[in-house]
Protein backbone atom coordinates (compact mmCIF):
# COMPACT_ATOMS: atom_id res chain seq x y z
CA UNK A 1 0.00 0.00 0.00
CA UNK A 2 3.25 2.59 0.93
CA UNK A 3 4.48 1.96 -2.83
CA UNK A 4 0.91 2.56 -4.19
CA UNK A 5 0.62 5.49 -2.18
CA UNK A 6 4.25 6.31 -3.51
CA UNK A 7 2.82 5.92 -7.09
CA UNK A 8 0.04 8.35 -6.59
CA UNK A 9 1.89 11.09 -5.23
CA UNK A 10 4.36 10.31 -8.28
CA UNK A 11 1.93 11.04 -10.34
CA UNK A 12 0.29 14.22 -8.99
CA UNK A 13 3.89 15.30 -9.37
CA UNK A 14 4.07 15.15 -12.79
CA UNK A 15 0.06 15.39 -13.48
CA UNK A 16 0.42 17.40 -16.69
CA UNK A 17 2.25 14.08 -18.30
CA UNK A 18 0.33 11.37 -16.78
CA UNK A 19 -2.84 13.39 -17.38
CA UNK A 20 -1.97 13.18 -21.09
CA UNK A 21 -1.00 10.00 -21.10
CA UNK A 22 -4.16 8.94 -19.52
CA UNK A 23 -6.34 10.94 -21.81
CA UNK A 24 -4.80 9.22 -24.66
CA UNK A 25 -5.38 5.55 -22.98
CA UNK A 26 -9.24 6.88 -22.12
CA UNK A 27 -9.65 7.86 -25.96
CA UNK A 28 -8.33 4.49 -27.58
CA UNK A 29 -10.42 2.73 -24.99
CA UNK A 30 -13.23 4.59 -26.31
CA UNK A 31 -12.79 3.89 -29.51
CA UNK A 32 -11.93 0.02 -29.06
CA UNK A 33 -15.43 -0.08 -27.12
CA UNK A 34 -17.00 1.95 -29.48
CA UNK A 35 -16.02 0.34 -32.40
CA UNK A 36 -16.74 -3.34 -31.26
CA UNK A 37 -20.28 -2.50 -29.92
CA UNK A 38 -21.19 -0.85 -33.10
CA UNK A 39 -19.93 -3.48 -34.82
CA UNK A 40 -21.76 -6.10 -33.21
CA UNK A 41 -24.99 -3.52 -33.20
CA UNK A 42 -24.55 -3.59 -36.91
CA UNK A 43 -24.34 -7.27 -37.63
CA UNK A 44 -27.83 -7.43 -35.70
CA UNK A 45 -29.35 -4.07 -37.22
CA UNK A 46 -28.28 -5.41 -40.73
CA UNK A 47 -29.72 -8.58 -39.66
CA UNK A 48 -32.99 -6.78 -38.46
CA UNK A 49 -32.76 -4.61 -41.67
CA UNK A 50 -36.45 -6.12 -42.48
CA UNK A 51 -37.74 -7.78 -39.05
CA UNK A 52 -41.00 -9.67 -38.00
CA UNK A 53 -41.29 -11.01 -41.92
CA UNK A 54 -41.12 -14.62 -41.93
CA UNK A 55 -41.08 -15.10 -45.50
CA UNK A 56 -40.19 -12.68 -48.94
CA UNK A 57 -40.94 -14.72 -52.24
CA UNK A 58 -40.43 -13.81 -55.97
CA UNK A 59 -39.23 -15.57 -58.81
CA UNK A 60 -37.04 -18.33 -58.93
CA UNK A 61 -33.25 -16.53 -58.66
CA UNK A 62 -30.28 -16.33 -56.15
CA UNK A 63 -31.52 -16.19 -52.58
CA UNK A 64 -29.33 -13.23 -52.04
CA UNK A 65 -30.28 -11.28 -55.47
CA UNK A 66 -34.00 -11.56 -54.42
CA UNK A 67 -33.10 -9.97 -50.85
CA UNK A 68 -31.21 -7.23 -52.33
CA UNK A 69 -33.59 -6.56 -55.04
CA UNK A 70 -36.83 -6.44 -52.71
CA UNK A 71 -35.60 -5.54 -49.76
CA UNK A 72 -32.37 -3.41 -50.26
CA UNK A 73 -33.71 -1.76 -54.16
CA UNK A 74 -30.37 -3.38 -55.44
CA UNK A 75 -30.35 -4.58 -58.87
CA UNK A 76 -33.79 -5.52 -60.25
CA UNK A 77 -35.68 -9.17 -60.63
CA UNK A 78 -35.55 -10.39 -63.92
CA UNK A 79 -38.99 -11.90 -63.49
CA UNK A 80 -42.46 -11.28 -61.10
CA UNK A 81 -44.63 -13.29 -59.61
CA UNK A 82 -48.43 -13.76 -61.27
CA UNK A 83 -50.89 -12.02 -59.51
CA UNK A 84 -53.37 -15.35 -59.81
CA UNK A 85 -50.22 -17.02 -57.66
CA UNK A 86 -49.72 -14.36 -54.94
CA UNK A 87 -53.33 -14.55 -54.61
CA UNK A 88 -53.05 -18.62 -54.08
CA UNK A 89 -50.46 -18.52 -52.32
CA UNK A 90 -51.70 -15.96 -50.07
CA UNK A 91 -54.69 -17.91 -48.75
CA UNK A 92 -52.95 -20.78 -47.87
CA UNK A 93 -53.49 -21.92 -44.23
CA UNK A 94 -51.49 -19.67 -41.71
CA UNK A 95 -50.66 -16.71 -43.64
CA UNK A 96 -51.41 -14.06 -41.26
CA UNK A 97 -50.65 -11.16 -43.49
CA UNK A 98 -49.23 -10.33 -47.08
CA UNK A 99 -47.76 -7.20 -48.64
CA UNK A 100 -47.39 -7.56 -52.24
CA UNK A 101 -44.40 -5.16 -53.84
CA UNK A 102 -44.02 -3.85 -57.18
CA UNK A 103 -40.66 -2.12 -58.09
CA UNK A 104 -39.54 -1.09 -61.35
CA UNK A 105 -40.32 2.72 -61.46
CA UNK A 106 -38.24 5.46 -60.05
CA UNK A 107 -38.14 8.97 -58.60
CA UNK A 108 -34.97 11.23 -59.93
CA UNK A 109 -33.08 8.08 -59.42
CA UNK A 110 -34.98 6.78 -55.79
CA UNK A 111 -37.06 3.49 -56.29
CA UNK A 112 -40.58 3.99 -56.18
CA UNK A 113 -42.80 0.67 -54.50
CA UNK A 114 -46.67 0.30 -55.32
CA UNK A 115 -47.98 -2.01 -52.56
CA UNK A 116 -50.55 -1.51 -50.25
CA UNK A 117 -51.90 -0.39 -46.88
CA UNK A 118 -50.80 -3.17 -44.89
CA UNK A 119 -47.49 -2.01 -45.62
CA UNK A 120 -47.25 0.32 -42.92
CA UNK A 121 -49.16 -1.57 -40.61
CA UNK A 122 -46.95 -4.91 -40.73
CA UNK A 123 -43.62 -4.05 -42.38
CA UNK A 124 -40.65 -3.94 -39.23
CA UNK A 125 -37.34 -3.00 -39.19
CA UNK A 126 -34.61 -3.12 -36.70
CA UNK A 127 -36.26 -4.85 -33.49
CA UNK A 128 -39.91 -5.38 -35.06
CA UNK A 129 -40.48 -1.41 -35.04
CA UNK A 130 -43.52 -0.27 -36.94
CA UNK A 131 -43.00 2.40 -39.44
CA UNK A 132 -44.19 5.71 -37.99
CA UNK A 133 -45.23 8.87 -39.63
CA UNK A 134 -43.52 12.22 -39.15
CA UNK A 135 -46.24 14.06 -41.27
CA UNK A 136 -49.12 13.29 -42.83
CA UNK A 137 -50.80 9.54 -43.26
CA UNK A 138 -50.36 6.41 -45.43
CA UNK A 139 -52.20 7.01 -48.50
CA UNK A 140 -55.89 6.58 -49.30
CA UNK A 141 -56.61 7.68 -52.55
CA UNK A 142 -54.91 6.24 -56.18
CA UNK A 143 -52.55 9.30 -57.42
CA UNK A 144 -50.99 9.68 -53.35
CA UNK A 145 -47.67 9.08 -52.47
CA UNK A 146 -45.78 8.15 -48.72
CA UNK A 147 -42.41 9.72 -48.60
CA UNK A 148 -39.41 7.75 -47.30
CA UNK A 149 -37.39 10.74 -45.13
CA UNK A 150 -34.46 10.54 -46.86
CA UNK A 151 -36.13 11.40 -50.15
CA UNK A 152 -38.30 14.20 -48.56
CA UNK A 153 -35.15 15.69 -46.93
CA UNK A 154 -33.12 15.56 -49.73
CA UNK A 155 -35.62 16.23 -52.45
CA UNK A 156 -37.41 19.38 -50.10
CA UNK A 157 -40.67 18.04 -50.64
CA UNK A 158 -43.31 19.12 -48.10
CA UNK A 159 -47.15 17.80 -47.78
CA UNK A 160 -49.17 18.82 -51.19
CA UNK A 161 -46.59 18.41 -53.22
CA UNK A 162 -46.85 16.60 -56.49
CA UNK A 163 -44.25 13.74 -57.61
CA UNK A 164 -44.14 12.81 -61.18
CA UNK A 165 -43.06 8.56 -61.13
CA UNK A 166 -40.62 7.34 -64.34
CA UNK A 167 -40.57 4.18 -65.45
CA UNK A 168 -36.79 2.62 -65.37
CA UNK A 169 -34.85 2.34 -62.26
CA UNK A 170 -31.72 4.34 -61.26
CA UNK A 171 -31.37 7.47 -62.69
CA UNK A 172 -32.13 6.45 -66.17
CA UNK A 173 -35.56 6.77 -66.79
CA UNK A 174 -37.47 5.67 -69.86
CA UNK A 175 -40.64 7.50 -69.47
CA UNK A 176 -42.02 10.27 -67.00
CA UNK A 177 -45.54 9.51 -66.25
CA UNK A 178 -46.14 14.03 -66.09
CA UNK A 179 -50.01 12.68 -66.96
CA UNK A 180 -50.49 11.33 -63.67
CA UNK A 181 -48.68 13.54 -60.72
CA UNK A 182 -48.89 11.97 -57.14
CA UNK A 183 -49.89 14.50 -54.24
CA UNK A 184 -47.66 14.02 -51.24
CA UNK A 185 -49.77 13.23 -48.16
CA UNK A 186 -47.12 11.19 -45.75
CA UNK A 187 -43.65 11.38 -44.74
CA UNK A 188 -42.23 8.48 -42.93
CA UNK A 189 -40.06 8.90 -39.99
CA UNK A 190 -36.48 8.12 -40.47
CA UNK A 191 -35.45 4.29 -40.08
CA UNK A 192 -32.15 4.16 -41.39
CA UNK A 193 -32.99 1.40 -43.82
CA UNK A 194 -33.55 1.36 -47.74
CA UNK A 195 -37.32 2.52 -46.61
CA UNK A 196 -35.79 6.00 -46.26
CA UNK A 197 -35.21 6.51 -49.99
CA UNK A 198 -38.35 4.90 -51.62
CA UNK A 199 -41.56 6.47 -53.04
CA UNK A 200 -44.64 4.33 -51.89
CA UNK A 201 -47.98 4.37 -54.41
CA UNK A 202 -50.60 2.12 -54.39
CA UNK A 203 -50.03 -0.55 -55.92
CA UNK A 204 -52.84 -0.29 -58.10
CA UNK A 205 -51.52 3.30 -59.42
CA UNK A 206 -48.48 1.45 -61.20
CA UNK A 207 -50.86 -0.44 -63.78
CA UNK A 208 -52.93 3.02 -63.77
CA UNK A 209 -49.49 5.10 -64.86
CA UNK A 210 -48.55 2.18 -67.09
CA UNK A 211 -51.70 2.23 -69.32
CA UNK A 212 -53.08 -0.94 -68.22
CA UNK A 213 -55.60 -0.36 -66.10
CA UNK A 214 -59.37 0.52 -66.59
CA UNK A 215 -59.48 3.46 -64.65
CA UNK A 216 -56.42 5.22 -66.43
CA UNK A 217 -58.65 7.43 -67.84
CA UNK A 218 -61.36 7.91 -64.81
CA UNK A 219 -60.72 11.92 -64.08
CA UNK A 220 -62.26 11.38 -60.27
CA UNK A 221 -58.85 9.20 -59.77
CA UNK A 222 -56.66 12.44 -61.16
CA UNK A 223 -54.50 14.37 -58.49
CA UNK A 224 -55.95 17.66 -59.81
CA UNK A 225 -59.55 16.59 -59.35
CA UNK A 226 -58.59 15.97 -56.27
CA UNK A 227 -57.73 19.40 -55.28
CA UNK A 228 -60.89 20.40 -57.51
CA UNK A 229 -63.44 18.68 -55.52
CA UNK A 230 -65.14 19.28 -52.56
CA UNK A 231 -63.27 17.42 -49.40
CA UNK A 232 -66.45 15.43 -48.11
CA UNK A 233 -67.76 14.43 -51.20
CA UNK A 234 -64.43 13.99 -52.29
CA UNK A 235 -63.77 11.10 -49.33
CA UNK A 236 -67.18 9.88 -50.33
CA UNK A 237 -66.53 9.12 -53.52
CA UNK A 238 -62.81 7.67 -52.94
CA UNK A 239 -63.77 5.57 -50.21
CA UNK A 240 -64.65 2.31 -52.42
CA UNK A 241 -61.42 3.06 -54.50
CA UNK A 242 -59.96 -0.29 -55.21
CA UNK A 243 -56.26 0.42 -54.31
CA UNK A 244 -54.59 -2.67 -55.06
CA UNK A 245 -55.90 -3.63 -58.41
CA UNK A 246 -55.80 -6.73 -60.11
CA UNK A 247 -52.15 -6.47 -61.90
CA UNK A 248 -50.63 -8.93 -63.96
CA UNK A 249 -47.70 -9.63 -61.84
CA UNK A 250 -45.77 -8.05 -58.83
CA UNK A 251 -42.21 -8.20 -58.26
CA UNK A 252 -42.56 -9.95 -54.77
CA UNK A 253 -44.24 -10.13 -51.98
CA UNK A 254 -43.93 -10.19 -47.85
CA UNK A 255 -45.78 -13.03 -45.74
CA UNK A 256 -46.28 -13.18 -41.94
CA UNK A 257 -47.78 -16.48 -40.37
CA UNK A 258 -49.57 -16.98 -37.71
CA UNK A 259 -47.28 -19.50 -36.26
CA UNK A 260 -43.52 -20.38 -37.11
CA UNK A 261 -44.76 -23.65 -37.85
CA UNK A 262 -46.23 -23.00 -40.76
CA UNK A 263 -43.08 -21.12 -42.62
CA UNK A 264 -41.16 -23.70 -43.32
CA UNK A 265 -44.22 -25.81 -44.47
CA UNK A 266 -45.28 -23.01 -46.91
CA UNK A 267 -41.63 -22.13 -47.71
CA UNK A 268 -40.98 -25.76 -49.36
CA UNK A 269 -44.77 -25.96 -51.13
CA UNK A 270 -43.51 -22.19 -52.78
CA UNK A 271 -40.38 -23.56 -53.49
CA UNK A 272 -42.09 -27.00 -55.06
CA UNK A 273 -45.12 -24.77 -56.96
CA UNK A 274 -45.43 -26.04 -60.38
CA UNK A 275 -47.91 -23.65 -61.82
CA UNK A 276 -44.49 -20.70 -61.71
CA UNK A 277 -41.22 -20.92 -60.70
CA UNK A 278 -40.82 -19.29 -57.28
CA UNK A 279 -38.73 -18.73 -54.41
CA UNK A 280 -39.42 -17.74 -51.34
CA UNK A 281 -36.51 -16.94 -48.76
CA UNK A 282 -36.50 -16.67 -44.67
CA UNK A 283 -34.96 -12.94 -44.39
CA UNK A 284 -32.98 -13.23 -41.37
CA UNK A 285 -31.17 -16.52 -42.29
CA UNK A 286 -30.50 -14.40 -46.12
CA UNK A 287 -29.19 -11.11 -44.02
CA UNK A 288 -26.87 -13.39 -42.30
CA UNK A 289 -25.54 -14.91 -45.19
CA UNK A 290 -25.02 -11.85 -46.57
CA UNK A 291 -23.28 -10.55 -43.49
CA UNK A 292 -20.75 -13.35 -43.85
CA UNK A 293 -19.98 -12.20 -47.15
CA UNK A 294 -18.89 -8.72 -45.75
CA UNK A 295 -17.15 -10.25 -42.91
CA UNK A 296 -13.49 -8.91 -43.92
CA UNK A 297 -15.32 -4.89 -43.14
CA UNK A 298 -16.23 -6.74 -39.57
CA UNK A 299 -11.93 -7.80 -39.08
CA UNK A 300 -10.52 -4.12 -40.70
CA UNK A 301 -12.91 -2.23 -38.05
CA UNK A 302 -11.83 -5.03 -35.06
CA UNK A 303 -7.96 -4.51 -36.61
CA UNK A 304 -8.17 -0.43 -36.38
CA UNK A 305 -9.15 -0.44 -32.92
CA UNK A 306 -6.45 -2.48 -31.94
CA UNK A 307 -4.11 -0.80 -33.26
CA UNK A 308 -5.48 2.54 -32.02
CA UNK A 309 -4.68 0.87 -28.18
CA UNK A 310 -0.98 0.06 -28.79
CA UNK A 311 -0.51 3.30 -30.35
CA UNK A 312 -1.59 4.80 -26.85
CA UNK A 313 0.12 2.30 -24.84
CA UNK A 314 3.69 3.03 -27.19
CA UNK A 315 2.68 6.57 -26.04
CA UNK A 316 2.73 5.35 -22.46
CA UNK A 317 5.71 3.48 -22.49
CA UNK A 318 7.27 6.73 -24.38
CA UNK A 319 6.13 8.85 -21.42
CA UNK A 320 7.33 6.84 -18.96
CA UNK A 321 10.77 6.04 -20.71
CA UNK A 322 11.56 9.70 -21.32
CA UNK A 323 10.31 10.76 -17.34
CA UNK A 324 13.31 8.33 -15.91
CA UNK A 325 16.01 10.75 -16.84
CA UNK A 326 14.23 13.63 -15.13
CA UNK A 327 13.57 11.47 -11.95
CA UNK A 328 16.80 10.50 -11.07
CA UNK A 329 16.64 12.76 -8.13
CA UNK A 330 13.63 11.28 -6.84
CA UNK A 331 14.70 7.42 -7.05
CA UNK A 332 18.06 8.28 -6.05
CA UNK A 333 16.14 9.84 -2.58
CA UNK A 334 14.56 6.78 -2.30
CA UNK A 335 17.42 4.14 -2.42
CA UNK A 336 19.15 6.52 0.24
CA UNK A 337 16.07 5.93 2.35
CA UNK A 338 16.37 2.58 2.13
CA UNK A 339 14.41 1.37 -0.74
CA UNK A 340 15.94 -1.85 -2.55
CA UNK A 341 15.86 -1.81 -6.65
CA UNK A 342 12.78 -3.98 -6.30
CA UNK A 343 10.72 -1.39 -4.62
CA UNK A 344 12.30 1.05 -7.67
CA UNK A 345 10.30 -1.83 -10.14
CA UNK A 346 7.42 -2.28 -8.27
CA UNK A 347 7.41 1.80 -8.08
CA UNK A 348 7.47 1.95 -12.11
CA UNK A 349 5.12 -1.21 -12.39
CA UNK A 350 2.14 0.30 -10.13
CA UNK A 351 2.31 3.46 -11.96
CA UNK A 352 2.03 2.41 -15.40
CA UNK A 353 -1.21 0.22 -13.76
CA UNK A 354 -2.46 3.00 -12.76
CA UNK A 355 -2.80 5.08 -15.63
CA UNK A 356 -4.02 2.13 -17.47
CA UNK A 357 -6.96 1.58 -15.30
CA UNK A 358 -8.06 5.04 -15.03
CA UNK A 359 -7.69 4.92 -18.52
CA UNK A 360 -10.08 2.48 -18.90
CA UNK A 361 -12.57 3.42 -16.46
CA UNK A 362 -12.29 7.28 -18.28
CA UNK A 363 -12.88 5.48 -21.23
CA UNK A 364 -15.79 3.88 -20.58
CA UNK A 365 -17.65 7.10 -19.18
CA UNK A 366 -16.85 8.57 -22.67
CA UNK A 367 -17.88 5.11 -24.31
CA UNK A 368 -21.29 5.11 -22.79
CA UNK A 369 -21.73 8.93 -22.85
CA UNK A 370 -20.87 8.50 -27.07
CA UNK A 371 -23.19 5.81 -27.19
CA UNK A 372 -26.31 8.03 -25.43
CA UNK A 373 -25.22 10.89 -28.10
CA UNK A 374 -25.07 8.81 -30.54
CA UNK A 375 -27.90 6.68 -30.54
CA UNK A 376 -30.42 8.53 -32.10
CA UNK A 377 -28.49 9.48 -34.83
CA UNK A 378 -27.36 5.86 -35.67
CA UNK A 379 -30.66 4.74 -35.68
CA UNK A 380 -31.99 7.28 -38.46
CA UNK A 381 -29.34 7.37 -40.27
CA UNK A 382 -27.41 4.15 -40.53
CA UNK A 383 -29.96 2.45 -39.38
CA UNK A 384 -27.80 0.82 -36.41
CA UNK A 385 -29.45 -0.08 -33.10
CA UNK A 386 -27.15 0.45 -30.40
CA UNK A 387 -27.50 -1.45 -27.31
CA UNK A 388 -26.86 0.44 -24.10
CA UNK A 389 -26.64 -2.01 -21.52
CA UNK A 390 -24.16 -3.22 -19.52
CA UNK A 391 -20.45 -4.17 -20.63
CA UNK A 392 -20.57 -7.65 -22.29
CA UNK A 393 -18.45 -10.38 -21.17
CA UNK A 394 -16.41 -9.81 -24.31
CA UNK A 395 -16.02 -6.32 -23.82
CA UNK A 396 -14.66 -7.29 -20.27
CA UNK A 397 -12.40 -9.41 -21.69
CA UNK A 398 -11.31 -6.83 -24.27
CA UNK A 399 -10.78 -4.20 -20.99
CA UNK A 400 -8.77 -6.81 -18.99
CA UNK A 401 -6.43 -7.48 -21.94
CA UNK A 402 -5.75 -3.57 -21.68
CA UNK A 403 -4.80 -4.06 -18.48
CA UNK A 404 -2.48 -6.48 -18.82
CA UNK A 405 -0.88 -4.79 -21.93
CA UNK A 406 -0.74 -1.51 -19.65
CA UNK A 407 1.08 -3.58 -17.11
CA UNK A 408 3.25 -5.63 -20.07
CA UNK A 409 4.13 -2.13 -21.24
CA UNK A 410 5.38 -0.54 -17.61
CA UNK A 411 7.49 -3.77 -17.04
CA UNK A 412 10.06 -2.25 -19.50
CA UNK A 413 10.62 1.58 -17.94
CA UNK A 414 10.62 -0.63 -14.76
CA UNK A 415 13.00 -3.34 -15.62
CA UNK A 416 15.17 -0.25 -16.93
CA UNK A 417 15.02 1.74 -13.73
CA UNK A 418 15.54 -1.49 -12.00
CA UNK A 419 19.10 -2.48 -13.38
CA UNK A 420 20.44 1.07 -13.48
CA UNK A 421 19.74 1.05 -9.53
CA UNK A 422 21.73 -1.77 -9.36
CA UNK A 423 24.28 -0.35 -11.23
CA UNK A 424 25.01 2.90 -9.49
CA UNK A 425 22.71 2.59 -6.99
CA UNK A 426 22.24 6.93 -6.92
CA UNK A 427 21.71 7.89 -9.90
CA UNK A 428 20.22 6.59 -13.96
CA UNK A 429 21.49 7.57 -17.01
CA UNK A 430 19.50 7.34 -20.06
């Protein structure tokens, strides 16, 4: 306890250096922790990406190329499912809900989805939470359109606006539907997932804008009508519009069960369906596949972190290296006193501990505090969950190997300081 008081006092001495030293320790713990809980955040945020849907099928292709194409807007399905099969497959025993999707048309380069209502009332994300507006509502009438918050941030659009849909995805676009404008009547709240930069329409409005349905040419279903007609009989007379159509085909479609017994029974009788070749794909065991694939970003983010701690531990070591010269007087006071070179090494050992462990508990305080800062903007914009809870065991672990490094690291000023008392026994030249 004498040495460790020793240490202290040692280090009040020279508090400008060991502050700085411990600062830098506190800031690579920070990081390290920071880094490894959003990187195990992300793994289950990109794994919740689309959460509480137990099934997405579309046409026979790659498991991963339907996921990124109905799920992430990457790419595009070279085929769609027949509306006469969703419609089967749909009332199959179990099938709590369905949202059919149809992609394929675009907004100055975001992807616009026709589905329908139960879109927002089913579709989850991150830990099975429900899509929330920030203004407006979902829409109820043909030529409306639900803003992702990305695209209304970026784009500037407000409630009333009109949106003109192109056919063609990315920023080529074959066609601009300026016939059929969409009024702007919702604005989702941010998610942090591909729902952020997608136009929804009804689903029925994409055969409208495409020519192929027979109310293309109906002017109560026109945006400017609309605006033209009274509001109550204008509710009136939308109330019985059919919103979902009868289309030809749909790119893919959602399905929640009422039991997870019945997904992997449906899930092989889709994958067996003679009438059309189909797939149909359990999310979460897809968005872990994929998350294997993009493993190596998971080992660079766990390798810069590491490296960030030795870098402030070599800046220990440097500190304490550099501070023997100008303590001479002080350990030479002490062997005349009586203390034996092992008390010098024990001296050196304890103090290097010490900074270490503050370190780390400093570091933590920042770690959480980051995390509480941090959280919200994560969510809505990278679409990361963080957990604040309690340090894992992992985490622990990680924290403990710090402290043995720390200590590793102070063995060599010690060891040092140790021989050159035995040398001289007064005095240490560097």
């Amino acid at each position: 306890m004498l040495l460790v008081k020793l240490a202290v006092k040692s280090l009040l001495n020279r508090k400008a250096s060991a502050l700085l030293t411990l600062f830098t320790i506190a800031i690579s713990v920070m990081l390290l922790m920071s880094i490894e809980r959003v990187r195990v955040d992300a793994k289950s945020s990109f794994s919740n990406t689309i959460s509480g849907t137990d099934l997405i099928v579309g046409a026979r292709t790659g498991d991963i190329q339907l996921l990124l194409s109905s799920v992430f807007r990457i790419g595009h399905a070279n085929n769609g499912v027949s509306w006469k099969s969703y419609q089967y497959i749909t009332e199959q025993r179990g099938v709590k809900w369905a949202i059919p999707m149809s992609l394929g048309d675009s907004h100055k380069g975001l992807a616009v989805l026709g589905t329908n209502k139960d879109y927002f009332e089913h579709y989850r994300f991150a830990k099975k939470q429900q899509l929330s507006f920030s203004q407006g509502h979902a829409f109820n009438h043909l030529f409306e359109v639900v803003l992702g918050a990305e695209v209304a941030n970026t784009l500037g659009y407000q409630l009333g606006d009109e949106v003109v849909i192109a056919h063609g995805m990315g920023n080529t676009s074959f066609h601009n539907h300026d016939d059929n404008p969409f009024k702007v009547v919702g604005i989702l709240k941010p998610t942090g997932t591909p729902v952020d930069k997608t136009l929804h329409i009804p689903l029925a409005a994409i055969d409208v804008i495409h020519g192929s349905h027979s109310h293309q040419h109906e002017p109560a279903l026109t945006a400017t009508d609309d605006h033209d007609h009274d509001h109550d009989h204008d509710h009136d007379h939308h109330d019985d519009v059919d919103l979902v159509g009868t289309p030809k085909q749909i790119t893919a479609f959602l399905l929640g069960f009422d039991s997870p017994l019945y997904t992997l029974q449906v899930r092989r009788n889709i994958n067996q369906y003679k009438d059309e070749a189909l797939l149909a794909i359990m999310p979460g065991v897809t968005l872990r596949e994929l998350w294997e694939m993009l493993s190596i970003v998971e080992k660079i983010l766990l390798l810069f972190s590491i490296v960030v701690v030795l870098i402030s531990l070599l800046g220990m070591l440097t500190s304490l290296l550099s501070s023997l010269n100008q303590r001479r007087r002080e350990l030479a006071i002490l062997r005349s006193v009586g203390a034996r070179p092992w008390h010098i090494f024990t001296l050196i050992s304890v103090e290097s501990l010490l900074i270490t462990g503050l370190g780390c508990v400093v570091g933590t305080a920042l770690f959480y505090a980051l995390m509480l800062l941090g959280a919200d903007y994560l969510q809505s914009h990278a679409g990361i969950s963080l957990n604040i809870a309690l340090l894992s065991s992992y985490e622990l672990m990680l924290l403990a190997a710090i402290m043995v490094a720390g200590f590793i690291v102070g063995l060599i000023p010690a060891t040092r300081a140790y021989f050159y008392s035995l040398a001289d026994g007064m005095s240490i030249k560097i």
